[in-house]
C-alpha atoms as a PDB file:
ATOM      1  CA  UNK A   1       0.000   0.000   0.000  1.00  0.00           C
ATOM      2  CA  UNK A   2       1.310   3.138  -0.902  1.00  0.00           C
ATOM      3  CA  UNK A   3       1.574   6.615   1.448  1.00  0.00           C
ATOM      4  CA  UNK A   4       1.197   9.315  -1.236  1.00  0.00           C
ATOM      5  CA  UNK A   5       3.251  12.722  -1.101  1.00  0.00           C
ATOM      6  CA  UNK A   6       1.938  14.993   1.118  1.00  0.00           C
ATOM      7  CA  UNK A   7       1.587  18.597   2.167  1.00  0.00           C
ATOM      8  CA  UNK A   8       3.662  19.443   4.464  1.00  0.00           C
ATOM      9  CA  UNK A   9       3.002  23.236   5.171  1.00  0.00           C
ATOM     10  CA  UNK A  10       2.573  22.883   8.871  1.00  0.00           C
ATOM     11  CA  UNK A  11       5.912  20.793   9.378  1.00  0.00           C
ATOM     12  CA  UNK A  12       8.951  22.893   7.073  1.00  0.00           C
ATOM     13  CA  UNK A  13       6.852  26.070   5.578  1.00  0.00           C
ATOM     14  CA  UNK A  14       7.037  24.792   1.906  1.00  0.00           C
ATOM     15  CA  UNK A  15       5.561  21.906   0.317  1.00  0.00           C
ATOM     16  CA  UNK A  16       7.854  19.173  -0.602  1.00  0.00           C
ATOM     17  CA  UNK A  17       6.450  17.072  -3.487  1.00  0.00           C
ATOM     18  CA  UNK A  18       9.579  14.824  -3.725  1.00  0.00           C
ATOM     19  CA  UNK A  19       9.023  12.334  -0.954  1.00  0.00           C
ATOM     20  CA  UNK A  20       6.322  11.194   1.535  1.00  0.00           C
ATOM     21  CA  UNK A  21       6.925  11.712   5.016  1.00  0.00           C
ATOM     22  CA  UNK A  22       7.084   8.433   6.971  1.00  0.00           C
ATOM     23  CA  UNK A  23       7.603   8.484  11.035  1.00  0.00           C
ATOM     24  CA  UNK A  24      11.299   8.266  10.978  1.00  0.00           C
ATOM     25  CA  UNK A  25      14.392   8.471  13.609  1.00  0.00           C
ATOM     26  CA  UNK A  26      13.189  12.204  14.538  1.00  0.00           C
ATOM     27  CA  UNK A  27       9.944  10.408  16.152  1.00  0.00           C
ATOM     28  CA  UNK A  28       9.972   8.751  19.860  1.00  0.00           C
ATOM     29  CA  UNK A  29       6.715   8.378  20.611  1.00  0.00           C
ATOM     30  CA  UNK A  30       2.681   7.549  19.410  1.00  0.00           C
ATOM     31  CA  UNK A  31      -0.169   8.795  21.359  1.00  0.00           C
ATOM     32  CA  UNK A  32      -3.229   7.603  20.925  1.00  0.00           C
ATOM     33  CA  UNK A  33      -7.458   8.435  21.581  1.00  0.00           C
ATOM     34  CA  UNK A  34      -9.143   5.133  22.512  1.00  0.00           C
ATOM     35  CA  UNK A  35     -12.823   5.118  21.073  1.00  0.00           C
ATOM     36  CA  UNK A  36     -13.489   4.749  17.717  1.00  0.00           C
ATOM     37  CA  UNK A  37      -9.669   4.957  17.299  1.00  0.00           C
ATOM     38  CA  UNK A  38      -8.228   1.499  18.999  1.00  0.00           C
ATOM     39  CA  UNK A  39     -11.689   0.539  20.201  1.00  0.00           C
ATOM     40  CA  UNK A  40     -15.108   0.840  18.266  1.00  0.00           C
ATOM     41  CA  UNK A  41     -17.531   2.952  20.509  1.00  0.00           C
ATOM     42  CA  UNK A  42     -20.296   4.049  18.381  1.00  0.00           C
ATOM     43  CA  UNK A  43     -22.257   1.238  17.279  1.00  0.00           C
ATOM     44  CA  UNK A  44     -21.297  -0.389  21.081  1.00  0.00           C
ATOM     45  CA  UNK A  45     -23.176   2.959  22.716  1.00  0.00           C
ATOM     46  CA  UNK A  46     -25.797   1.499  19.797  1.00  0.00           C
ATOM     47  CA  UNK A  47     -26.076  -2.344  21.172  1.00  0.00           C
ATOM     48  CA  UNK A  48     -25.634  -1.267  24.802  1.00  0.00           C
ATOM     49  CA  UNK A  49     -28.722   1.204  24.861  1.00  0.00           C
ATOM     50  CA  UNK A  50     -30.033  -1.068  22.707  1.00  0.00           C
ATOM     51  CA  UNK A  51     -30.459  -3.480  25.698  1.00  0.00           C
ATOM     52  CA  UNK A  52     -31.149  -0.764  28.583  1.00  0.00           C
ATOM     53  CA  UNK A  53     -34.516  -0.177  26.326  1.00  0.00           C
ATOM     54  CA  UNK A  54     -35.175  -3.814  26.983  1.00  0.00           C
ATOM     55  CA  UNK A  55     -34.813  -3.691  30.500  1.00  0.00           C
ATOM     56  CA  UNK A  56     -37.367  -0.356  29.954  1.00  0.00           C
ATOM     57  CA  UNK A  57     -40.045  -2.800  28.274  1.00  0.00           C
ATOM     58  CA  UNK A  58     -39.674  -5.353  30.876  1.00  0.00           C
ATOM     59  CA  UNK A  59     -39.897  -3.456  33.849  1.00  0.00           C
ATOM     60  CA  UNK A  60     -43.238  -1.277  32.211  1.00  0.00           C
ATOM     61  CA  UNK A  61     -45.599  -4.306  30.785  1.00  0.00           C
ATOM     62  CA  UNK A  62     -48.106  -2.270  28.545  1.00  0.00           C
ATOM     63  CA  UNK A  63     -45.735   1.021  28.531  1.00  0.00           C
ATOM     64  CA  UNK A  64     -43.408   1.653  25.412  1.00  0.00           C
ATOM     65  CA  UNK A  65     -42.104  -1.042  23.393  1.00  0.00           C
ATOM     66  CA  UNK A  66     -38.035  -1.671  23.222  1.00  0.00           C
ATOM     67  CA  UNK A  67     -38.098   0.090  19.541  1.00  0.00           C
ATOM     68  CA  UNK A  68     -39.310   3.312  20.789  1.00  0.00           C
ATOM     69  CA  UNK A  69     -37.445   3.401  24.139  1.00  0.00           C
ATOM     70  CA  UNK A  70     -34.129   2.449  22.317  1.00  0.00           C
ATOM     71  CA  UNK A  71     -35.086   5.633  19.994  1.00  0.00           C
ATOM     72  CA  UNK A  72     -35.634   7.906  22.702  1.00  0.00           C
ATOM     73  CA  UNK A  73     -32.432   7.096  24.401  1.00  0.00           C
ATOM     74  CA  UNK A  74     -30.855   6.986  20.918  1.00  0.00           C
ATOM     75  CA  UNK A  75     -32.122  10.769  20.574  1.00  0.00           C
ATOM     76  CA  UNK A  76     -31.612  12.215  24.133  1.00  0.00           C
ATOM     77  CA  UNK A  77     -28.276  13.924  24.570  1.00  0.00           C
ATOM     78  CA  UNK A  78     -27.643  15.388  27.689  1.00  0.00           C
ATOM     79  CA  UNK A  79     -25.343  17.857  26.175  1.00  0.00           C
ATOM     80  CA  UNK A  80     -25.881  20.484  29.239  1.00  0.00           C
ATOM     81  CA  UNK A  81     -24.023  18.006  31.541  1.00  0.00           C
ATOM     82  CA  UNK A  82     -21.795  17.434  29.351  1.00  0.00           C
ATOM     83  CA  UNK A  83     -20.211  20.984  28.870  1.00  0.00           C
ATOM     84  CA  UNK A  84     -20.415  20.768  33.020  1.00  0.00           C
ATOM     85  CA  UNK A  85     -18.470  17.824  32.738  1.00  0.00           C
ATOM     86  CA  UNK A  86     -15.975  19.345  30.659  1.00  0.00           C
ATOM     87  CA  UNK A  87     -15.926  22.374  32.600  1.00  0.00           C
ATOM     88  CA  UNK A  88     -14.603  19.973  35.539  1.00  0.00           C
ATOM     89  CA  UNK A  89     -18.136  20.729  37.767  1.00  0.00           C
ATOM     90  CA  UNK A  90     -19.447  17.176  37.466  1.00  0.00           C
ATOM     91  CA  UNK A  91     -17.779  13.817  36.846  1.00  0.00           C
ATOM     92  CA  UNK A  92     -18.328  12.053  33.246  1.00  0.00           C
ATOM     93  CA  UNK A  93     -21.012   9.604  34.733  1.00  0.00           C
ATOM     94  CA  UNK A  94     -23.307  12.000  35.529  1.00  0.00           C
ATOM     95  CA  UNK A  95     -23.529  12.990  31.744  1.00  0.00           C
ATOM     96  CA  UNK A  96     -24.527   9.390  31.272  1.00  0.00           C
ATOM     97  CA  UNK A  97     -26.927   9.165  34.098  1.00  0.00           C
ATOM     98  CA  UNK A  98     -28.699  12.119  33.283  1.00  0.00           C
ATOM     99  CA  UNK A  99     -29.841  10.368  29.716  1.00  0.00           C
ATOM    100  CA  UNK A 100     -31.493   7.437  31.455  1.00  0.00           C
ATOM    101  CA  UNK A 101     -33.414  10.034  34.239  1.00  0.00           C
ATOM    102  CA  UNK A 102     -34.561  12.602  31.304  1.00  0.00           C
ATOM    103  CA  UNK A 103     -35.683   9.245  29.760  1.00  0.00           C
ATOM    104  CA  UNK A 104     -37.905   7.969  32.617  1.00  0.00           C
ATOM    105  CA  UNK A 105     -39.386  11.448  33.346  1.00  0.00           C
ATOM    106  CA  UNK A 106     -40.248  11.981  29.546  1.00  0.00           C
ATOM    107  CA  UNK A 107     -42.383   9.170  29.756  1.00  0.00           C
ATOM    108  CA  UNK A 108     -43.599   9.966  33.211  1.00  0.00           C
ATOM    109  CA  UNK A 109     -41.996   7.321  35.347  1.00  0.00           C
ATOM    110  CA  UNK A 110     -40.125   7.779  38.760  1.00  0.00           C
ATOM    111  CA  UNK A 111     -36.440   8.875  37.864  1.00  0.00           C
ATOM    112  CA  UNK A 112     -34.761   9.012  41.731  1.00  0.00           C
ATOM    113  CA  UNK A 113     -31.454   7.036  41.863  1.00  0.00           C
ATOM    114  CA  UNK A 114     -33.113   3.785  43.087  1.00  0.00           C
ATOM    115  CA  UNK A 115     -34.397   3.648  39.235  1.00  0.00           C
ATOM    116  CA  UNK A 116     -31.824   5.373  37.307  1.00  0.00           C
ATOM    117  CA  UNK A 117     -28.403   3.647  39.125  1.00  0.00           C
ATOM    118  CA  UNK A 118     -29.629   0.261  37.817  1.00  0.00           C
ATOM    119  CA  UNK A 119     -29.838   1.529  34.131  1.00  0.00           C
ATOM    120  CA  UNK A 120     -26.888   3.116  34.280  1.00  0.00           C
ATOM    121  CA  UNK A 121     -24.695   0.097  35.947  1.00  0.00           C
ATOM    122  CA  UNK A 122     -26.417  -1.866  33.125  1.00  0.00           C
ATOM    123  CA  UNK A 123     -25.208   0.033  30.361  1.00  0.00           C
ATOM    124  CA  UNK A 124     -21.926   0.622  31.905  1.00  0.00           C
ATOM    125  CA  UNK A 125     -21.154  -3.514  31.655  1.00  0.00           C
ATOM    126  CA  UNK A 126     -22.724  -3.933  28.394  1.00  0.00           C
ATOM    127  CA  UNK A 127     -20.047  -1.073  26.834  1.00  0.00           C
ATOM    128  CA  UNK A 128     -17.310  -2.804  28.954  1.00  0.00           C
ATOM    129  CA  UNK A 129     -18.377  -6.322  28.076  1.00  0.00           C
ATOM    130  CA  UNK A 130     -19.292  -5.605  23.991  1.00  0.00           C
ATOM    131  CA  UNK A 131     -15.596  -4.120  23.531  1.00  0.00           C
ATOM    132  CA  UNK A 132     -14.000  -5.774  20.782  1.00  0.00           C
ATOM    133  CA  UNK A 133     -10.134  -4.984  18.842  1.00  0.00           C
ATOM    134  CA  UNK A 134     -10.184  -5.782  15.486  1.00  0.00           C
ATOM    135  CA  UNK A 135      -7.955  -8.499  14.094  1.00  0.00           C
ATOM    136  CA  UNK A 136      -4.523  -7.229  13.991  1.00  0.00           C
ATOM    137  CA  UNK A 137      -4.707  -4.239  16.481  1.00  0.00           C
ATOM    138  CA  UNK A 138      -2.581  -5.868  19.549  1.00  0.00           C
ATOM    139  CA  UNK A 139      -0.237  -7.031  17.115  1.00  0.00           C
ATOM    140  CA  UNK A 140      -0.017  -3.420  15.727  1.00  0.00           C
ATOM    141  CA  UNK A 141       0.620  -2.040  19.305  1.00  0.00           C
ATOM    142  CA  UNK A 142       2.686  -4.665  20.435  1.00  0.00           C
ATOM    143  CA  UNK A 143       5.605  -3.880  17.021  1.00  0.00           C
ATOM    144  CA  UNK A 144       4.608  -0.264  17.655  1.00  0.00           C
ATOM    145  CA  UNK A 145       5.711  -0.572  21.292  1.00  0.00           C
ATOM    146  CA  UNK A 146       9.359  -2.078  20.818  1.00  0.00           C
ATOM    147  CA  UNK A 147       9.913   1.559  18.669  1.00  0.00           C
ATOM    148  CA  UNK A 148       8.318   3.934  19.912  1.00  0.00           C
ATOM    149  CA  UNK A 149       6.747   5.127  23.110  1.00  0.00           C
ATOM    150  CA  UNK A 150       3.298   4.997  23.359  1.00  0.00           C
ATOM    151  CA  UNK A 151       0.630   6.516  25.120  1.00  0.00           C
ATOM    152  CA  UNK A 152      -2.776   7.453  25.426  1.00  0.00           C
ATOM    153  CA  UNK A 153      -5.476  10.522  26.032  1.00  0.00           C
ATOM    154  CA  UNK A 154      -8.972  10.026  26.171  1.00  0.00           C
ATOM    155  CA  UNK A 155     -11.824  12.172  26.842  1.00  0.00           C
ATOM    156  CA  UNK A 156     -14.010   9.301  27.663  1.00  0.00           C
ATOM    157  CA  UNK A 157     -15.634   8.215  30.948  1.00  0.00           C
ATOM    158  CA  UNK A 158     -13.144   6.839  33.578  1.00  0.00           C
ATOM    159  CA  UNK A 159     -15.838   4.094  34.735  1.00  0.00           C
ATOM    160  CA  UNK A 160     -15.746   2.904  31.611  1.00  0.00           C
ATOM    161  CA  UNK A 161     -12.263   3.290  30.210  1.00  0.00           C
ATOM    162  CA  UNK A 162     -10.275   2.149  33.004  1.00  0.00           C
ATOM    163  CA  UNK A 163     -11.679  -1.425  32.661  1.00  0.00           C
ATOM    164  CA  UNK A 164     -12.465  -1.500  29.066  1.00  0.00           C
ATOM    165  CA  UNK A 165      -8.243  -1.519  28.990  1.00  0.00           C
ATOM    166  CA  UNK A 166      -7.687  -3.851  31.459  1.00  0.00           C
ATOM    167  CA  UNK A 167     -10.606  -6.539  29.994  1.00  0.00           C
ATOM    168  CA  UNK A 168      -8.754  -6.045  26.799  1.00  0.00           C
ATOM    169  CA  UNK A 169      -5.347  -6.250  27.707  1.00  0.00           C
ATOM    170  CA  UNK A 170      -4.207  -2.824  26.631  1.00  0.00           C
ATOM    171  CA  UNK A 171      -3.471  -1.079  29.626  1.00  0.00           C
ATOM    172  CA  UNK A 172      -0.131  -2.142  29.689  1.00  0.00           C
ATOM    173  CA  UNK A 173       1.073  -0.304  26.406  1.00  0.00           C
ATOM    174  CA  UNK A 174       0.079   3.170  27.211  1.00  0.00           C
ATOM    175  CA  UNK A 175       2.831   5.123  29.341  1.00  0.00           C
ATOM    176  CA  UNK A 176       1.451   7.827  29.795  1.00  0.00           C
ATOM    177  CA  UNK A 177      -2.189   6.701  30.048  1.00  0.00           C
ATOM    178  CA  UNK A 178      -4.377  10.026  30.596  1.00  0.00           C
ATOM    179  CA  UNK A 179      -8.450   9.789  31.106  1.00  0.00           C
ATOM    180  CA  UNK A 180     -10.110  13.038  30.350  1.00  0.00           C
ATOM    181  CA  UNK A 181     -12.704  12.416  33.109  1.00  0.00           C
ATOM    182  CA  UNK A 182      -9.954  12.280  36.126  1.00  0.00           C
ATOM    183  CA  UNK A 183      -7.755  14.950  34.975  1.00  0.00           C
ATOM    184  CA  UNK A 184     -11.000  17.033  34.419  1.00  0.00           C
ATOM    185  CA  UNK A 185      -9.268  18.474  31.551  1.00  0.00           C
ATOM    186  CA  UNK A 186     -10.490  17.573  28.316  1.00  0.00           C
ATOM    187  CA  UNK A 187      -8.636  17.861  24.433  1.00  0.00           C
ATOM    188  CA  UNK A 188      -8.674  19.841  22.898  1.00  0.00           C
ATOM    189  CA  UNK A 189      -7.396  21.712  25.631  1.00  0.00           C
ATOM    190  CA  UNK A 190      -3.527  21.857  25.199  1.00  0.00           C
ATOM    191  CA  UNK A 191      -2.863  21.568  28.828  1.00  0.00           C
ATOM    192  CA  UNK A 192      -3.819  17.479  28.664  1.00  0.00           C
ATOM    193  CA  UNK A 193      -1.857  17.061  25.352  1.00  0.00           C
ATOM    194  CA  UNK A 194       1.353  19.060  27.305  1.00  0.00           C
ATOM    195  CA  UNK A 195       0.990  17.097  30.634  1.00  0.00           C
ATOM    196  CA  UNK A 196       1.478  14.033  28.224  1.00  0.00           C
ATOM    197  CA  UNK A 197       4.586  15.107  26.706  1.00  0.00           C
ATOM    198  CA  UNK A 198       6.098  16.252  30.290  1.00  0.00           C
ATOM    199  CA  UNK A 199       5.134  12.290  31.436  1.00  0.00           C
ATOM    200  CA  UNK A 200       6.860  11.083  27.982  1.00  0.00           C
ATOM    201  CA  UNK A 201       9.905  13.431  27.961  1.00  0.00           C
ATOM    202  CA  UNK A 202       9.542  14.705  24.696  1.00  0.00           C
ATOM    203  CA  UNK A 203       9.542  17.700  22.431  1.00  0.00           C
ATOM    204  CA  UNK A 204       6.392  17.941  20.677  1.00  0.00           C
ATOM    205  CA  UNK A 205       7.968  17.701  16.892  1.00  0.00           C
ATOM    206  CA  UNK A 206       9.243  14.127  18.554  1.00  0.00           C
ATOM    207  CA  UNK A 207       5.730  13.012  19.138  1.00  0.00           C
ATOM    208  CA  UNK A 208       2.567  11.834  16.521  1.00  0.00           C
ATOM    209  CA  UNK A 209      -1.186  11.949  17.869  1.00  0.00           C
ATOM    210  CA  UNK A 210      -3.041   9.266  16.646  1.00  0.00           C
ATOM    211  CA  UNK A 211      -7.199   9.827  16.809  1.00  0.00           C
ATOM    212  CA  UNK A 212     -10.314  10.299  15.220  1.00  0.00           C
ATOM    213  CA  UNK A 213     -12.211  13.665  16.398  1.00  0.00           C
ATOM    214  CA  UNK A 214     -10.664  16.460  14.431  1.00  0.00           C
ATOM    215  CA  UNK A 215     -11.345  18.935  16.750  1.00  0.00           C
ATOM    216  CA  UNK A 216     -10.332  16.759  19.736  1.00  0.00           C
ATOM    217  CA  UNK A 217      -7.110  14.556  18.800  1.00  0.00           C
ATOM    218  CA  UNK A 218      -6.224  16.475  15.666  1.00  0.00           C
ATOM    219  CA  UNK A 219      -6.602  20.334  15.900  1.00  0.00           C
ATOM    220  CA  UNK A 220      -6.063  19.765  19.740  1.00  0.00           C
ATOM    221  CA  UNK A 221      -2.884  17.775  19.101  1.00  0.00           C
ATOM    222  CA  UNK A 222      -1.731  20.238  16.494  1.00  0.00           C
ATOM    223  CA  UNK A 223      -1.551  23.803  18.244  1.00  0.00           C
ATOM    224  CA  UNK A 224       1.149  22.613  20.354  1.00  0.00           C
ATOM    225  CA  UNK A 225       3.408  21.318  18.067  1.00  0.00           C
ATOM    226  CA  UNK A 226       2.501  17.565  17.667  1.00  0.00           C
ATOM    227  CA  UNK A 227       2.184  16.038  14.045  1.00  0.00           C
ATOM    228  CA  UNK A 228      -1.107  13.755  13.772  1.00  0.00           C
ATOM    229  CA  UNK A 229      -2.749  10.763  11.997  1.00  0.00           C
ATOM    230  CA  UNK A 230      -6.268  11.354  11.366  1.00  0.00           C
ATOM    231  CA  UNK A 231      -8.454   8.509  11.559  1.00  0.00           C
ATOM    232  CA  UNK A 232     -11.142   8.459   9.193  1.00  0.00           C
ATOM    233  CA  UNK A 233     -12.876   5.831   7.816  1.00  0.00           C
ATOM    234  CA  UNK A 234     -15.879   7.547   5.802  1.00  0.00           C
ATOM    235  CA  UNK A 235     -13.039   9.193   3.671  1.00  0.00           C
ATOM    236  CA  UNK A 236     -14.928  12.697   4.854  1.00  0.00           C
ATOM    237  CA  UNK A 237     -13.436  15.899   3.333  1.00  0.00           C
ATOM    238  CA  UNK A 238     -10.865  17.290   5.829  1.00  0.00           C
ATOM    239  CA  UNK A 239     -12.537  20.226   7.884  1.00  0.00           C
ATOM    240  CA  UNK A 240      -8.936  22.164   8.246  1.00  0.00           C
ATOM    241  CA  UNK A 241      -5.600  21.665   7.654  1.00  0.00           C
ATOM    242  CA  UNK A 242      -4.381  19.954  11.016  1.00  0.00           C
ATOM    243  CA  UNK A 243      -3.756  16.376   9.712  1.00  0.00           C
ATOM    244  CA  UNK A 244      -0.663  14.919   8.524  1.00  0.00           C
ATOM    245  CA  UNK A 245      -1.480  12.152   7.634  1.00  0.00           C
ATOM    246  CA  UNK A 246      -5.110  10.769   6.711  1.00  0.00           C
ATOM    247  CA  UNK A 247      -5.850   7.268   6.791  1.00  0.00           C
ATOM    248  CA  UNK A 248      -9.069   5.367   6.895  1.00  0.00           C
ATOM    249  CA  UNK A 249      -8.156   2.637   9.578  1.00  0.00           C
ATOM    250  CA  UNK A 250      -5.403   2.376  12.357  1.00  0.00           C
ATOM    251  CA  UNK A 251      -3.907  -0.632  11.346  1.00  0.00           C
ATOM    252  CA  UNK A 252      -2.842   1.808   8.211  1.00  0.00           C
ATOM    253  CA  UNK A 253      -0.339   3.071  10.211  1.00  0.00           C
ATOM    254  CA  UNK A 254       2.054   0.230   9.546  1.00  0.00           C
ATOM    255  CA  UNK A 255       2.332   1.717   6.316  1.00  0.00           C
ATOM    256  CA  UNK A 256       3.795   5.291   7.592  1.00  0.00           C
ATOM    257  CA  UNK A 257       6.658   3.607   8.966  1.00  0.00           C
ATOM    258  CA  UNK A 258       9.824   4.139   7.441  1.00  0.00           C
ATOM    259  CA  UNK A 259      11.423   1.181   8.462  1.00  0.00           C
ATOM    260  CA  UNK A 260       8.858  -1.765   8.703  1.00  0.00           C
ATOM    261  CA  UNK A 261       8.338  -3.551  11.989  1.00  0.00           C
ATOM    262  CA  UNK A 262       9.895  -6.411  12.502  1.00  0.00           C
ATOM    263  CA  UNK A 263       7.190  -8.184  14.255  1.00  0.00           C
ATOM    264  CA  UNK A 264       4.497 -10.605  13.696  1.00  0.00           C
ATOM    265  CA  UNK A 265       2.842  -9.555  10.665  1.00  0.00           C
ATOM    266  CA  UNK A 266      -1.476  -8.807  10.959  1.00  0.00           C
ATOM    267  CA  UNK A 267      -3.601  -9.643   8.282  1.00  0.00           C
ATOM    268  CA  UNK A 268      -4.039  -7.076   5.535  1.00  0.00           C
ATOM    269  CA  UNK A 269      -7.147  -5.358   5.433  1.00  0.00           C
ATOM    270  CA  UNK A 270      -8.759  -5.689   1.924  1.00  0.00           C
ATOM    271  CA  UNK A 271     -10.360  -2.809   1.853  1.00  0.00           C
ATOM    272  CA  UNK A 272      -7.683  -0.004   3.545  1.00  0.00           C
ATOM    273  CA  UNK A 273      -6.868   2.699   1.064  1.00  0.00           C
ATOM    274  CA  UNK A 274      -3.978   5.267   2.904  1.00  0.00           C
ATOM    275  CA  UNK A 275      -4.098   8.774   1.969  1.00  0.00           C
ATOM    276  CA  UNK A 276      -1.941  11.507   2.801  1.00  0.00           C
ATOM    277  CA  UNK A 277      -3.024  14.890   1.843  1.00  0.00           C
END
């Protein structure tokens, strides 16, 4: 698979057309975001509230069915605790909470703890029980690791990070390993992306952000310094200029390494297509 010439503007001020830039001996270190980066979260938020609505049909015989109380909680999106949670007033699992109690009063039900706790604890195991790594992922980290230093930032909820990584084996790459929700600062906030290059040692031209949110991993990454790997798999047009490199799955990134790893190999994905812009 070929990494096309890019643009790199951001990196030397000119654009050099002559060779593509690979991570190379100037690079010590790979951060990475977790959800839909290394771990799919989307369509596991999907599945998990997915069976909460169950629970909802079984506990009200003759009230909603599953279909409609899987498309309310679908729809409901507490965003008002979130922006409190990222403004470090509340912790991350009240943002989560609050979508099951708006749910229960919408439809008129009780919504004090003793119903909404339940809900919540039962979502919380489904999205720590239904995470899955692709084929080839560990592998990926594991050649990755005996190179580089890598770590982690994610602005997901510590409840359910923490032993997402350890159920999946992964908390042992990531040094430095920083969760959004106990730092109580969130990307793109440079002050979590610089607290991560103080734990690695590093400059920030020496380090390479790895994630899918633009605004989060990529433009956050980006202002101080870092060069990034946008993750995106819908091939969407880029909404700035932050990325280095654009690729549409993170097993790609074998393929921006300038000397290949010299571990295990991972099966090839038939359908990856790298892109570099």
């Amino acid at each position: 698979m070929a990494v096309q010439p890019g643009n790199l503007d951001r990196i030397n001020g000119k654009r050099d057309a002559d060779r593509p830039l690979y991570l190379n001996g100037v690079h010590r270190a790979i951060i990475f975001d977790l959800d839909d980066t290394l771990v799919a979260w989307t369509e596991r938020s999907r599945a998990s509230l997915r069976f909460v609505a169950a629970m909802l049909a079984d506990q009200n015989p003759g009230g909603p069915s599953t279909a409609i109380w899987w498309e309310h909680l679908l729809r409901l999106d507490p965003l008002d605790i979130w922006e409190q949670a990222v403004r470090g007033e509340v912790a991350q699992e009240e943002y989560h909470r609050a979508r099951f109690r708006r749910t229960l009063e919408h439809f008129g039900l009780p919504a004090g703890k003793r119903q909404v706790e339940p809900l919540y604890q039962a979502y919380r195991r489904q999205m720590i029980t239904r995470a899955r790594l692709d084929l080839g992922v560990r592998p990926l980290l594991r050649a990755l690791s005996s190179r580089y230093q890598l770590g982690l930032i994610t602005n997901g909820c510590a409840a359910f990070q923490i032993p997402t990584l350890r159920r999946l084996q992964l908390d042992g790459f990531f040094r430095p390993l920083l969760i959004a929700d106990d730092l109580r600062i969130y990307k793109p906030d440079p002050t979590i992306f610089q607290r991560a290059l103080e734990q690695l040692g590093a400059r920030p031209e020496q380090v390479v952000m790895v994630g899918d949110n633009y605004a989060h991993d990529i433009e956050g990454a980006a202002q101080v310094g870092m060069q990034t790997i946008w993750i995106n798999p819908t091939g969407a047009p880029e909404p700035g200029r932050a990325a280095d490199w654009v690729v549409k799955h993170v097993l790609e990134i074998e393929h921006l390494i300038a000397i290949p790893l010299a571990a295990e190999r991972w099966p090839a994905r038939a359908s990856m297509g790298s892109a570099r812009r």
